[in-house]
Protein backbone atom coordinates (compact mmCIF):
# COMPACT_ATOMS: atom_id res chain seq x y z
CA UNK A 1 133.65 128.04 108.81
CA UNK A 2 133.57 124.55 110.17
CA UNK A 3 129.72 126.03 111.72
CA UNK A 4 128.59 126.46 107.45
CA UNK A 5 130.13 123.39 106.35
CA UNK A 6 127.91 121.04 108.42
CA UNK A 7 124.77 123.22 107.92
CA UNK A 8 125.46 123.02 104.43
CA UNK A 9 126.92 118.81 104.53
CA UNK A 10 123.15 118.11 106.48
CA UNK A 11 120.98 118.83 103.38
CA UNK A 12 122.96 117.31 101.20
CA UNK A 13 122.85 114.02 103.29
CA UNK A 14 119.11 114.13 103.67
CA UNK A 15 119.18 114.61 99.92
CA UNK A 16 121.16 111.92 98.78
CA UNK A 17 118.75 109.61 101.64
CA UNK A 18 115.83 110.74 100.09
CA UNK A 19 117.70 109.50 96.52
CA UNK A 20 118.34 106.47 97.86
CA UNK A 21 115.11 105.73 99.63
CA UNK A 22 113.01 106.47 96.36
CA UNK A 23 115.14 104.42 94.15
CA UNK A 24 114.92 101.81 96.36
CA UNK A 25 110.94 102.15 96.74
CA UNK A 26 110.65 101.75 93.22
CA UNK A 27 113.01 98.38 93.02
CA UNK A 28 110.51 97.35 95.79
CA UNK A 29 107.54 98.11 94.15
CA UNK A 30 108.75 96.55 91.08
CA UNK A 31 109.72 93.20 92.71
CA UNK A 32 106.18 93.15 94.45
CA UNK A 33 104.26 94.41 90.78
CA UNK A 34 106.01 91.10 89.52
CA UNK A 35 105.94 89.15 91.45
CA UNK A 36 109.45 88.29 92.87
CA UNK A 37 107.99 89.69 96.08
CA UNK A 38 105.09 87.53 96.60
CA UNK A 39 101.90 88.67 99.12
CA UNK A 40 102.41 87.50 102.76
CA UNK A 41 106.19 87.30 101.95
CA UNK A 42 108.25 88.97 105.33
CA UNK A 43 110.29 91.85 104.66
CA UNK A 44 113.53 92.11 106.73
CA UNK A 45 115.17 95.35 106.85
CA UNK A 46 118.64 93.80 108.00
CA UNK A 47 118.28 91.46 104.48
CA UNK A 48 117.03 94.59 101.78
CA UNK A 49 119.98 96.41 103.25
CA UNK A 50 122.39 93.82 102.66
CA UNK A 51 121.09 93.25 99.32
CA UNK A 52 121.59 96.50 98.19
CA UNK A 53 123.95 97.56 100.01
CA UNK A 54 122.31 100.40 101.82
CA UNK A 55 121.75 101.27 105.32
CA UNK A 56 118.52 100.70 106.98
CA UNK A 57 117.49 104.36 107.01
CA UNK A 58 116.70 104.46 103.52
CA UNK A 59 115.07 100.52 103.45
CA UNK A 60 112.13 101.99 106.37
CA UNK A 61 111.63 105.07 104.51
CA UNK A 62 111.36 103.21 101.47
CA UNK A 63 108.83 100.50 103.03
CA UNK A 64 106.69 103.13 104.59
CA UNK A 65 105.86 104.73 101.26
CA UNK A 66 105.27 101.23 99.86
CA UNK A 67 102.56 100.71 103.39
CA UNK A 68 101.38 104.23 102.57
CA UNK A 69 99.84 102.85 99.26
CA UNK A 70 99.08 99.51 100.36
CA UNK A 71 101.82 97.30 98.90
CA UNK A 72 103.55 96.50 102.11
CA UNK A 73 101.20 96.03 105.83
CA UNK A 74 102.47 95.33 109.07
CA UNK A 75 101.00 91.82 110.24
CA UNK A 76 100.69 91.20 113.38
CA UNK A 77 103.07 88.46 113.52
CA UNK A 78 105.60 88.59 111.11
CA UNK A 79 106.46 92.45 111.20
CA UNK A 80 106.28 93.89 107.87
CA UNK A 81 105.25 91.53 104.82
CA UNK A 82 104.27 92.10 101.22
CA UNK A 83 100.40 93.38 101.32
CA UNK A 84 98.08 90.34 101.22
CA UNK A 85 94.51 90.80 100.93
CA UNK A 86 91.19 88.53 101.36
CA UNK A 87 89.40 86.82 98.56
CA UNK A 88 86.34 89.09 99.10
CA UNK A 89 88.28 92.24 99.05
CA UNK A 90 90.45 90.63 96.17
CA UNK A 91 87.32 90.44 93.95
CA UNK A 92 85.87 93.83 95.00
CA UNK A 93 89.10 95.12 93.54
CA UNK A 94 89.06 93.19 90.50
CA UNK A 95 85.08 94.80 89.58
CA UNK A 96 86.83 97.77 90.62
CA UNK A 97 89.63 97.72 87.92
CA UNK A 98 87.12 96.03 85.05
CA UNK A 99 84.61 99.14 85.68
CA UNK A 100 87.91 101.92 85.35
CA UNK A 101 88.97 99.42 82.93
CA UNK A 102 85.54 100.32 80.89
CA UNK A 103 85.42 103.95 81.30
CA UNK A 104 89.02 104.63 80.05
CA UNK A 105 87.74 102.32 76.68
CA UNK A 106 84.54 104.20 76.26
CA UNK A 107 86.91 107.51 76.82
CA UNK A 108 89.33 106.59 74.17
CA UNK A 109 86.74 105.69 71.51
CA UNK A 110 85.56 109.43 72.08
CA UNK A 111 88.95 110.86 71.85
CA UNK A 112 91.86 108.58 70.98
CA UNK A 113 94.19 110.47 68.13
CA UNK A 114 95.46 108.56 65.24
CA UNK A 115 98.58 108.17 66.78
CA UNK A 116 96.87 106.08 69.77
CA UNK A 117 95.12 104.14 67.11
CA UNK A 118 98.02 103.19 65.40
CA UNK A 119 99.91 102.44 68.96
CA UNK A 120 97.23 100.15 69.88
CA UNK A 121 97.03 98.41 66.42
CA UNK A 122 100.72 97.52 66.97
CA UNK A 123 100.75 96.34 70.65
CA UNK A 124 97.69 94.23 69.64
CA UNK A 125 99.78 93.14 66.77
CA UNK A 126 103.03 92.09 68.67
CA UNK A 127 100.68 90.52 71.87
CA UNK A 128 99.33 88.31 68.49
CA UNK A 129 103.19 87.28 67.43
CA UNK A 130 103.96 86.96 71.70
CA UNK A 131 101.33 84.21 71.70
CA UNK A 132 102.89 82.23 69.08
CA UNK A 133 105.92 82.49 70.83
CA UNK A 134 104.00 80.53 73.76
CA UNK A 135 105.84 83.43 76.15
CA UNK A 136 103.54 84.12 79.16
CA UNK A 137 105.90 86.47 80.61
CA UNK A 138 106.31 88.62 77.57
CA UNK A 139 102.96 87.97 76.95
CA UNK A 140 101.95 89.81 80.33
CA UNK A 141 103.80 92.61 79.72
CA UNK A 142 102.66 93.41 75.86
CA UNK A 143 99.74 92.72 77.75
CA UNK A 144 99.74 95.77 79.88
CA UNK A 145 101.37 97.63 77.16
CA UNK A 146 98.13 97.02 75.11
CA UNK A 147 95.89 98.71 78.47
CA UNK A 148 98.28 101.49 78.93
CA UNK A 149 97.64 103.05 75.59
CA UNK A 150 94.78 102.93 76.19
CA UNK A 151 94.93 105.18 79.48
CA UNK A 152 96.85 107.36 77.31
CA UNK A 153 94.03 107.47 74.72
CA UNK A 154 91.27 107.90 77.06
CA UNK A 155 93.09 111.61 77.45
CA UNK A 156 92.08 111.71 81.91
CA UNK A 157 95.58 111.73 83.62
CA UNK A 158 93.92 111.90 87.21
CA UNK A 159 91.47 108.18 86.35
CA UNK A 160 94.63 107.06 84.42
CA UNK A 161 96.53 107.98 87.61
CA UNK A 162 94.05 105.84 90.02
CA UNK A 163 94.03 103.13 87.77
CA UNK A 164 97.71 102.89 87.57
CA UNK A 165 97.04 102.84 91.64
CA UNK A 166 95.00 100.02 91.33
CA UNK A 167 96.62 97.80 88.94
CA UNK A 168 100.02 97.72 90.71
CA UNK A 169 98.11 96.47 93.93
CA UNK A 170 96.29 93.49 91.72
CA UNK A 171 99.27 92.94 89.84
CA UNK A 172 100.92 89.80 91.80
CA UNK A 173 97.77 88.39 91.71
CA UNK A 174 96.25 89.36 88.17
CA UNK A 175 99.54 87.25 86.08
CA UNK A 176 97.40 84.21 88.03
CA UNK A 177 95.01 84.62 85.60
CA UNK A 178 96.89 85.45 82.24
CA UNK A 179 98.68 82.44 83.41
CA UNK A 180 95.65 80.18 83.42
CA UNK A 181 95.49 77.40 80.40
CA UNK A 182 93.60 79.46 77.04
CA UNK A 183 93.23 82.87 79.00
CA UNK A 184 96.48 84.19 76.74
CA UNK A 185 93.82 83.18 73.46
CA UNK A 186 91.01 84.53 74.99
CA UNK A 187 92.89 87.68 75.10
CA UNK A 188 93.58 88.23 71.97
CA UNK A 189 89.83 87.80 71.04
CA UNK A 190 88.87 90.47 73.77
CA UNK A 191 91.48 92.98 72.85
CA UNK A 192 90.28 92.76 69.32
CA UNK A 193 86.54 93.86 70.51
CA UNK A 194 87.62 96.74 71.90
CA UNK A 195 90.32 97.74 68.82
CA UNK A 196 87.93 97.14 66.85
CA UNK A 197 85.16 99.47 69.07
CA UNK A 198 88.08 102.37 69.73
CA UNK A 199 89.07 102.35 65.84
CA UNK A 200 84.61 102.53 65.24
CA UNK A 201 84.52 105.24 68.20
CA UNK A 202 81.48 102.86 69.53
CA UNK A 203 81.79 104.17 72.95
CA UNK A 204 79.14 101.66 74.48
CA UNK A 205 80.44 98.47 73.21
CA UNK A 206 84.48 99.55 74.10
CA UNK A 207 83.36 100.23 77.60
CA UNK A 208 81.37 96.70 77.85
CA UNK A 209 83.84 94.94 75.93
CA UNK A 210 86.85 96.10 78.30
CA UNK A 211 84.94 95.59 81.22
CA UNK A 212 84.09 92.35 80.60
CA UNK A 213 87.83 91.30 79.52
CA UNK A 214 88.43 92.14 83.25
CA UNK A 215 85.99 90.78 85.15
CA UNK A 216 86.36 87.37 87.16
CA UNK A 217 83.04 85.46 86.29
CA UNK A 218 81.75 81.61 86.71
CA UNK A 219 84.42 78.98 86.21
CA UNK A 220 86.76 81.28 85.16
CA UNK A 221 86.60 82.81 88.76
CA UNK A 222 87.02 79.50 89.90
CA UNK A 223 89.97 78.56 88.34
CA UNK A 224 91.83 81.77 89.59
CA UNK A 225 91.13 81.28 93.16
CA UNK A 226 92.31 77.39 93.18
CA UNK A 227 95.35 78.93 91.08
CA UNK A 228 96.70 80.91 93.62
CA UNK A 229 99.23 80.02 96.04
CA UNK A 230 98.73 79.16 99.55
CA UNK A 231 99.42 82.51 102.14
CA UNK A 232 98.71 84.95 98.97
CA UNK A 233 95.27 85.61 100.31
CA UNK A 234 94.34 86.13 103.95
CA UNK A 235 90.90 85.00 105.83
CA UNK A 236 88.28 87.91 105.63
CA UNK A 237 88.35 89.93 109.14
């Protein structure tokens, strides 16, 4: 009897560590996507443990998922540390997200629903009434709001899927620029180009139009990289 009980108490541990290591990757990941967890910032076991209040078990499974997608890398110095990545590969990803960016706009103009249309004309409307409210924040978060619709529209779970990829590993870095001085206007003239080309089902000009909203060109480019933080970006190998 005593033989069953701990063949049968086993799974049930390794199931409740697997609970506890998720939830805690996705407090992680959520931490690093805002950036309370900034990039080159050490991660101590001993200290996630403590803070909540788990035992280290679940804190390494949870920070090897997170260095399985890139979010967390083991320096070779510091141990484990919030994924930092060069300027050059920083801007490779950024033309990277404004072309995905492009395609899931020229998507959704072909097959957004009525109810997407409608979605989007209401995020666009509240990111309008955030930017009274002078709340960059909020503002970054209707933001993404407005671009995840927009996945949904474009109707292709598996590009929605890398994109989703993609934008959590620019995210500490990408509220540098809504945070620069005008970028929150500028948005609001961008996302009304490609509304306005989703609601026309002008595939060409959404694609351009959300492309370009992405993209990091000229002085704008400029001001982003003297923006950021010193140790959020590390020298090109």
């Amino acid at each position: 009897m005593g033989d069953i009980e701990s063949a049968t108490a086993k799974p049930a541990n390794r199931d409740r560590s697997a609970t506890l290591s998720e939830g805690l990757r996705r407090s992680l990941e959520e931490m690093i996507v805002s950036g309370a967890l900034q990039p080159g910032e050490r991660l101590d076991e001993m200290e996630i443990a403590n803070r909540f209040n788990v035992s280290r078990t679940p804190v390494r499974e949870a920070l090897k998922a997170l260095t399985a997608v890139g979010l967390v890398e083991m320096g070779p110095r510091q141990g484990l540390t919030v994924a930092a990545v060069s300027i050059g590969t920083l801007l490779e990803m950024f033309q990277l997200m404004a072309e995905l960016e492009g395609l899931h706009a020229r998507l959704a103009a072909r097959r957004a629903r009525q109810d997407h249309k409608e979605r989007l004309k209401a995020v666009h409307k509240q990111l309008c009434e955030v930017l009274k409210r002078g709340d960059p924040q909020l503002f970054y978060d209707v933001n993404r709001e407005f671009h995840e619709v927009i996945y949904d529209a474009s109707q292709s779970e598996f590009l929605a899927e890398q994109t989703r990829t993609l934008r959590r590993r620019v995210a500490p870095y990408r509220r540098y620029v809504t945070f620069q001085p005008g970028r929150m206007t500028a948005t609001i003239a961008e996302h009304q180009l490609i509304l306005d080309a989703i609601l026309n089902a002008d595939g060409d000009t959404a694609q351009r139009a959300a492309r370009d909203h992405v993209n990091l060109l000229g002085d704008n480019l400029a001001d982003f990289i003297a923006s950021l933080p010193p140790g959020m970006t590390k020298k090109s190998a």
